[in-house]
PDB file of N, CA and C in Angstrom:
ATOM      1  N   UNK A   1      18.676  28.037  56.747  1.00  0.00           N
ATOM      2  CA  UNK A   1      19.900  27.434  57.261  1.00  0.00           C
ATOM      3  C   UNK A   1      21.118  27.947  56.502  1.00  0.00           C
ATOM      4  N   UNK A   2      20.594  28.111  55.139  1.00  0.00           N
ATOM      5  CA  UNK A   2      22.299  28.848  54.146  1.00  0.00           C
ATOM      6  C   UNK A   2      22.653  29.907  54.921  1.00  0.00           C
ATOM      7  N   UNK A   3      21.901  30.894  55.389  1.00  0.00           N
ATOM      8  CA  UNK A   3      22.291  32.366  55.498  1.00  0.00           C
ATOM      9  C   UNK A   3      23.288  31.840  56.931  1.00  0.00           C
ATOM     10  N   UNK A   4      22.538  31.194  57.864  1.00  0.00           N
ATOM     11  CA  UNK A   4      23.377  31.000  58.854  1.00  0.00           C
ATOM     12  C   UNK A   4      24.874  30.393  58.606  1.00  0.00           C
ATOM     13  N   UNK A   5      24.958  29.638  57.849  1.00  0.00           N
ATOM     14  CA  UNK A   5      26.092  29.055  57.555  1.00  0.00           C
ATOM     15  C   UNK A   5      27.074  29.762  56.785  1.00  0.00           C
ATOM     16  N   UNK A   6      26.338  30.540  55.737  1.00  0.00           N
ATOM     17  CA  UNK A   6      27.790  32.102  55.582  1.00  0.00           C
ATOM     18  C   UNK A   6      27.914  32.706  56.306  1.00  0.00           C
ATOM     19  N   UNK A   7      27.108  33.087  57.772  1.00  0.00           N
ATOM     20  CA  UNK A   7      27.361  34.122  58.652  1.00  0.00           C
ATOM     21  C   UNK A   7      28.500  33.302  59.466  1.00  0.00           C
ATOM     22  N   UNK A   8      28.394  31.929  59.474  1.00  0.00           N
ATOM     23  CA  UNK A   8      29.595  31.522  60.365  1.00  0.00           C
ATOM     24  C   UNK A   8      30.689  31.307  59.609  1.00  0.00           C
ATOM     25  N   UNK A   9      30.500  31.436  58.445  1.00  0.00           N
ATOM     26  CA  UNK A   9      31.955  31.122  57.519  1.00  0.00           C
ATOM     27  C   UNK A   9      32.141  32.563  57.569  1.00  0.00           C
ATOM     28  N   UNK A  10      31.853  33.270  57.467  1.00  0.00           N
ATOM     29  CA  UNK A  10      32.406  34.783  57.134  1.00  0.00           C
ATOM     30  C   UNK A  10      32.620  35.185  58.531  1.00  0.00           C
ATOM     31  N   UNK A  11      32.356  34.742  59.742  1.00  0.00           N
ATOM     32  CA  UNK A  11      32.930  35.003  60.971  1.00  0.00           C
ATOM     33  C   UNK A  11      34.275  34.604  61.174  1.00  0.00           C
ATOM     34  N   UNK A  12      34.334  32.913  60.908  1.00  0.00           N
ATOM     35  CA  UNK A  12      35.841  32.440  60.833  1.00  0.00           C
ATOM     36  C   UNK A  12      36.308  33.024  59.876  1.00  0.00           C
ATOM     37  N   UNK A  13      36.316  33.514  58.379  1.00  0.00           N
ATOM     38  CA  UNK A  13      37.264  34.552  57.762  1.00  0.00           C
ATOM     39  C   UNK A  13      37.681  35.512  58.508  1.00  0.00           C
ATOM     40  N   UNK A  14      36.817  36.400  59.180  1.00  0.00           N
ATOM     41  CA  UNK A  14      37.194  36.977  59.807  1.00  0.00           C
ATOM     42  C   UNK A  14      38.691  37.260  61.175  1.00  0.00           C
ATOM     43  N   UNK A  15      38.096  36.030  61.712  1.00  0.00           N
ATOM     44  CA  UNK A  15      38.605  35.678  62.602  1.00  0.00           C
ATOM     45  C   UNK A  15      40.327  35.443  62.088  1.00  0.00           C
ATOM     46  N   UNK A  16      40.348  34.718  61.124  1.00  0.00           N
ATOM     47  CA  UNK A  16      41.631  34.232  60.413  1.00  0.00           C
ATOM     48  C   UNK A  16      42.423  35.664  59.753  1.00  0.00           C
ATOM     49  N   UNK A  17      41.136  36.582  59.213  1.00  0.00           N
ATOM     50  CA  UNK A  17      42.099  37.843  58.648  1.00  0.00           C
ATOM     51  C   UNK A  17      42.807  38.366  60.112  1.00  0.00           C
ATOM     52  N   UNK A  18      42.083  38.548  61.206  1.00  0.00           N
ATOM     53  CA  UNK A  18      42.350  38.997  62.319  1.00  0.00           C
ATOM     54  C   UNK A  18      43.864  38.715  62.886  1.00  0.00           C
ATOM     55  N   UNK A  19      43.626  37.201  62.765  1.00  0.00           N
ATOM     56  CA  UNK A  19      45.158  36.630  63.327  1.00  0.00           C
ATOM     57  C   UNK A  19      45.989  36.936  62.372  1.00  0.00           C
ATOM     58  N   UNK A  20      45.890  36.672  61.083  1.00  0.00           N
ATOM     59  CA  UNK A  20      47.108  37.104  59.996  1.00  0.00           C
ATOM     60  C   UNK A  20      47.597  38.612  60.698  1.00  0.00           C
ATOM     61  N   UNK A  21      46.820  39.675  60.391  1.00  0.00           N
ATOM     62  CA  UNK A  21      47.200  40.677  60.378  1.00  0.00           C
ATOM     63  C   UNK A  21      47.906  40.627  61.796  1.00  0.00           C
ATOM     64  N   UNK A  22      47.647  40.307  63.116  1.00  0.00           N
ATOM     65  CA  UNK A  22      48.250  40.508  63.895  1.00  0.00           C
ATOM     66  C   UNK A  22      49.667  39.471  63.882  1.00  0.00           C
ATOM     67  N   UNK A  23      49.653  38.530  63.104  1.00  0.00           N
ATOM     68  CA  UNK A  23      51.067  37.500  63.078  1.00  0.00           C
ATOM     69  C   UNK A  23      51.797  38.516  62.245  1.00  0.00           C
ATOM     70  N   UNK A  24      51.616  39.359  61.188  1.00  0.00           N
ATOM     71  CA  UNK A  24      52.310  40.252  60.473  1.00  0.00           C
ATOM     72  C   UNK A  24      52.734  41.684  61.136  1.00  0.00           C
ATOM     73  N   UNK A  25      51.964  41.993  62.514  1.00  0.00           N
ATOM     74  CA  UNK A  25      52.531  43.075  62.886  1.00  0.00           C
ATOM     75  C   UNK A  25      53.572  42.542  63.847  1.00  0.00           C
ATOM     76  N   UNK A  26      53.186  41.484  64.345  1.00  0.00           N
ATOM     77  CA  UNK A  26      54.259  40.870  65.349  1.00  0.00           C
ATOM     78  C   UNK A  26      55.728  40.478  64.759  1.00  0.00           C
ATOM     79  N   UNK A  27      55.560  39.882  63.403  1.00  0.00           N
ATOM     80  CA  UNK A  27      57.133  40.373  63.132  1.00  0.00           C
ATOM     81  C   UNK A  27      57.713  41.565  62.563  1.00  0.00           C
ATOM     82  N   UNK A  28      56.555  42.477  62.033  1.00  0.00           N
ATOM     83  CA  UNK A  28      57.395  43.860  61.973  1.00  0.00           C
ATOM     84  C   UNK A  28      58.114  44.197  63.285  1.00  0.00           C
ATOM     85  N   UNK A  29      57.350  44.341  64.137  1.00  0.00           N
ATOM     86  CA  UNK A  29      58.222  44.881  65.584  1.00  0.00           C
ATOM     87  C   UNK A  29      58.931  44.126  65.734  1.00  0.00           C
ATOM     88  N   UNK A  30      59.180  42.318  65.500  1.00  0.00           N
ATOM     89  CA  UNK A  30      60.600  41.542  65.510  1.00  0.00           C
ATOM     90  C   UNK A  30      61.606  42.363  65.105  1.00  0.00           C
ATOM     91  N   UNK A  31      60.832  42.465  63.549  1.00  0.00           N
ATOM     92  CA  UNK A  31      62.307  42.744  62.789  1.00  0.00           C
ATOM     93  C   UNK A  31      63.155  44.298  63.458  1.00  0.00           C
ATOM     94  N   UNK A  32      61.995  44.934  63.900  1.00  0.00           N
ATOM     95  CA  UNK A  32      62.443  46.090  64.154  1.00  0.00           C
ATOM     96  C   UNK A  32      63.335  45.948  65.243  1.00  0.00           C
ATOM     97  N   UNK A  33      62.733  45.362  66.450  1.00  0.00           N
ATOM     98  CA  UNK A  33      63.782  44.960  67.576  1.00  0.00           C
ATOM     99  C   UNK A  33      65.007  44.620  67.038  1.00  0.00           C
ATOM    100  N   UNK A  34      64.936  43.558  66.099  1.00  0.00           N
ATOM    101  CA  UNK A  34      66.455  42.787  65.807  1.00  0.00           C
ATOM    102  C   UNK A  34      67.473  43.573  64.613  1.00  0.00           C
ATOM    103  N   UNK A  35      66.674  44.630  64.106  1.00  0.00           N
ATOM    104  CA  UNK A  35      67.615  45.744  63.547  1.00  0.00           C
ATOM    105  C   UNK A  35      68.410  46.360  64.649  1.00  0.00           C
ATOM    106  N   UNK A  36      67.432  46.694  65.636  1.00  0.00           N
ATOM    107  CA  UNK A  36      67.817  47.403  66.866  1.00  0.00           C
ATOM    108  C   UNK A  36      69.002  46.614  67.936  1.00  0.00           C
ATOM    109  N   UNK A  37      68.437  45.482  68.051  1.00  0.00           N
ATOM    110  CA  UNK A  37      69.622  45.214  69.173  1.00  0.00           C
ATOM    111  C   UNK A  37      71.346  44.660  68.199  1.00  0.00           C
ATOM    112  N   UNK A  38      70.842  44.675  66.797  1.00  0.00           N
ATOM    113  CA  UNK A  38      72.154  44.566  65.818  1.00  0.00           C
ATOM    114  C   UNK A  38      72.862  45.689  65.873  1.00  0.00           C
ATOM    115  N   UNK A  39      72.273  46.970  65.688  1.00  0.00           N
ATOM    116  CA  UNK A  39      73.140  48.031  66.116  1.00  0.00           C
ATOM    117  C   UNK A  39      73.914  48.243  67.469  1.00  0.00           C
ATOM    118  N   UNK A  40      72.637  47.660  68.465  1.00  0.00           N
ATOM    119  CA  UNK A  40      73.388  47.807  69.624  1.00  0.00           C
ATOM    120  C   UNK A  40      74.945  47.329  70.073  1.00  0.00           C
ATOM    121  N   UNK A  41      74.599  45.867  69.035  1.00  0.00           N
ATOM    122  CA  UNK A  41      76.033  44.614  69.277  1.00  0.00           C
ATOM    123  C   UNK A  41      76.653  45.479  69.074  1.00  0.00           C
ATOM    124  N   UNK A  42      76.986  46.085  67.461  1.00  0.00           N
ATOM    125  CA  UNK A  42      77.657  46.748  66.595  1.00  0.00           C
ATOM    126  C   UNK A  42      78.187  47.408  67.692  1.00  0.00           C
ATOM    127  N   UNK A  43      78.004  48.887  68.229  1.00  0.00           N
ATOM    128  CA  UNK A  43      78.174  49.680  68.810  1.00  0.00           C
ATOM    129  C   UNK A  43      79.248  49.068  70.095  1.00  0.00           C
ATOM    130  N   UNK A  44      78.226  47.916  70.791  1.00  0.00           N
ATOM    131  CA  UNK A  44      79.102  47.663  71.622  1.00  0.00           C
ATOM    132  C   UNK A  44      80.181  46.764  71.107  1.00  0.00           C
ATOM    133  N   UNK A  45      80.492  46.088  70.441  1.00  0.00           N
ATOM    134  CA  UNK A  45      81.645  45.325  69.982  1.00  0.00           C
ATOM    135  C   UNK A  45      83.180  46.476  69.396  1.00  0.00           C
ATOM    136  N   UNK A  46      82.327  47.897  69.025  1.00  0.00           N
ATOM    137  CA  UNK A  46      83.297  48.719  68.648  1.00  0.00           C
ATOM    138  C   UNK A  46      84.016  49.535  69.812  1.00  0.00           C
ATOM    139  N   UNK A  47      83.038  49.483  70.635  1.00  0.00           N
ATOM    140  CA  UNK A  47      83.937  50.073  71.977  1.00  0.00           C
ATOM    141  C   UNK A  47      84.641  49.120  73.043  1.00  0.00           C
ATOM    142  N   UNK A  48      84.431  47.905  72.497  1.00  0.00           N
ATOM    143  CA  UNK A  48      85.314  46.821  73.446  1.00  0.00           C
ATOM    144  C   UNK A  48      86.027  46.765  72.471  1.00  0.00           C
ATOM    145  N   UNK A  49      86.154  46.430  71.209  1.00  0.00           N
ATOM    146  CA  UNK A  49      87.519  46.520  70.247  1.00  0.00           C
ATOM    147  C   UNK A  49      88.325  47.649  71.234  1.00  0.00           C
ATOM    148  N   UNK A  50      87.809  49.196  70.556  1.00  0.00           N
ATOM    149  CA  UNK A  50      88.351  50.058  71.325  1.00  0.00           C
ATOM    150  C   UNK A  50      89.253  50.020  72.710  1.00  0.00           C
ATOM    151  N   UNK A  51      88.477  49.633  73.259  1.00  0.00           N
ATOM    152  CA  UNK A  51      88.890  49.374  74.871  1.00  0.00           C
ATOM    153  C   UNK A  51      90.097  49.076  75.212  1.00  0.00           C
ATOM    154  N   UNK A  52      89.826  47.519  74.528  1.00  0.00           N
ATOM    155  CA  UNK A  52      90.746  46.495  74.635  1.00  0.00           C
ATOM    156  C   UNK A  52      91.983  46.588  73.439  1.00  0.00           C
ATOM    157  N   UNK A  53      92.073  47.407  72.571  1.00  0.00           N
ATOM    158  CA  UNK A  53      93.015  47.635  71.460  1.00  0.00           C
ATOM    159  C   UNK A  53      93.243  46.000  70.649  1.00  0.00           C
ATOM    160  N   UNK A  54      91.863  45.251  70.485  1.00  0.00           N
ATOM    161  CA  UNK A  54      92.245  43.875  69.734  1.00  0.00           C
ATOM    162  C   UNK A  54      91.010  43.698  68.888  1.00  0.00           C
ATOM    163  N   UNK A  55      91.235  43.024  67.692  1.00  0.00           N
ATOM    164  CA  UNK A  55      90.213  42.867  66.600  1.00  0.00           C
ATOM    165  C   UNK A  55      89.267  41.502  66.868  1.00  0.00           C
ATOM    166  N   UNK A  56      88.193  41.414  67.826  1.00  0.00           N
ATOM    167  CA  UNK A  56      87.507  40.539  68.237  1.00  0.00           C
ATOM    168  C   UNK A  56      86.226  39.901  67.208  1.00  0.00           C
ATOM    169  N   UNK A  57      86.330  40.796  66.407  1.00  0.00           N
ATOM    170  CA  UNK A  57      85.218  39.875  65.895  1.00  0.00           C
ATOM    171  C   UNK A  57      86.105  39.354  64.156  1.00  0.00           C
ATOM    172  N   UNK A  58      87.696  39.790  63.863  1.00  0.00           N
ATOM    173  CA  UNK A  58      88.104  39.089  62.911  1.00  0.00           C
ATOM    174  C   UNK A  58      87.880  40.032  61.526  1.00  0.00           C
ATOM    175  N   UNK A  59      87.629  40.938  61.405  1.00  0.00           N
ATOM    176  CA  UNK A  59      87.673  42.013  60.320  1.00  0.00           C
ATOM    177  C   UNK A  59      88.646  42.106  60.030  1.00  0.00           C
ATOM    178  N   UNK A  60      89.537  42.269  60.722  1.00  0.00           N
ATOM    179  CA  UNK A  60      90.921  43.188  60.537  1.00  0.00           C
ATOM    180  C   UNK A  60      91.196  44.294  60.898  1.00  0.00           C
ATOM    181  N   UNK A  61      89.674  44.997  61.602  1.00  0.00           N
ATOM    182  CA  UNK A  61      90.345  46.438  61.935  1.00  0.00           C
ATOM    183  C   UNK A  61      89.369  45.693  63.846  1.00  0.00           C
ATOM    184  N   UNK A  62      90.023  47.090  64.485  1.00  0.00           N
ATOM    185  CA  UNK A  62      90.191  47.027  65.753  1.00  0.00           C
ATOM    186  C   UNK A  62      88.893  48.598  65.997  1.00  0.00           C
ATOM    187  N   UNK A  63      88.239  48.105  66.459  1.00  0.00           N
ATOM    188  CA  UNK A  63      86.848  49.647  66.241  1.00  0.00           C
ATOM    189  C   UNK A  63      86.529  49.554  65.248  1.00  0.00           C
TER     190      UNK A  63
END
């Protein structure tokens, strides 16, 4: 009966390393997205500054 009962505990380890690792790749690609669509704002907030010749987000500069 022991052997069976580490084979099911070392299954649920398993199981648990499984999900970690995939909860840890899922916010790498977060973070990566949200680097990404931060540049995007960036980018676009500098060409509507631009556009519009007004300092919208409060820096002080205009682009």
């Amino acid at each position: 009966m022991g052997i069976f009962w580490d084979l099911m505990q070392e299954s649920k380890l398993n199981d648990q390393q499984q999900k970690a690792d995939n909860l840890e790749e899922r916010i790498y690609l977060l973070e990566k997205d949200l680097a990404h669509t931060k540049k995007l704002l960036e980018k676009t907030l500098k060409a509507l500054e631009n556009h519009l010749n007004t300092d919208i987000d409060g820096d002080g500069k205009k682009g």
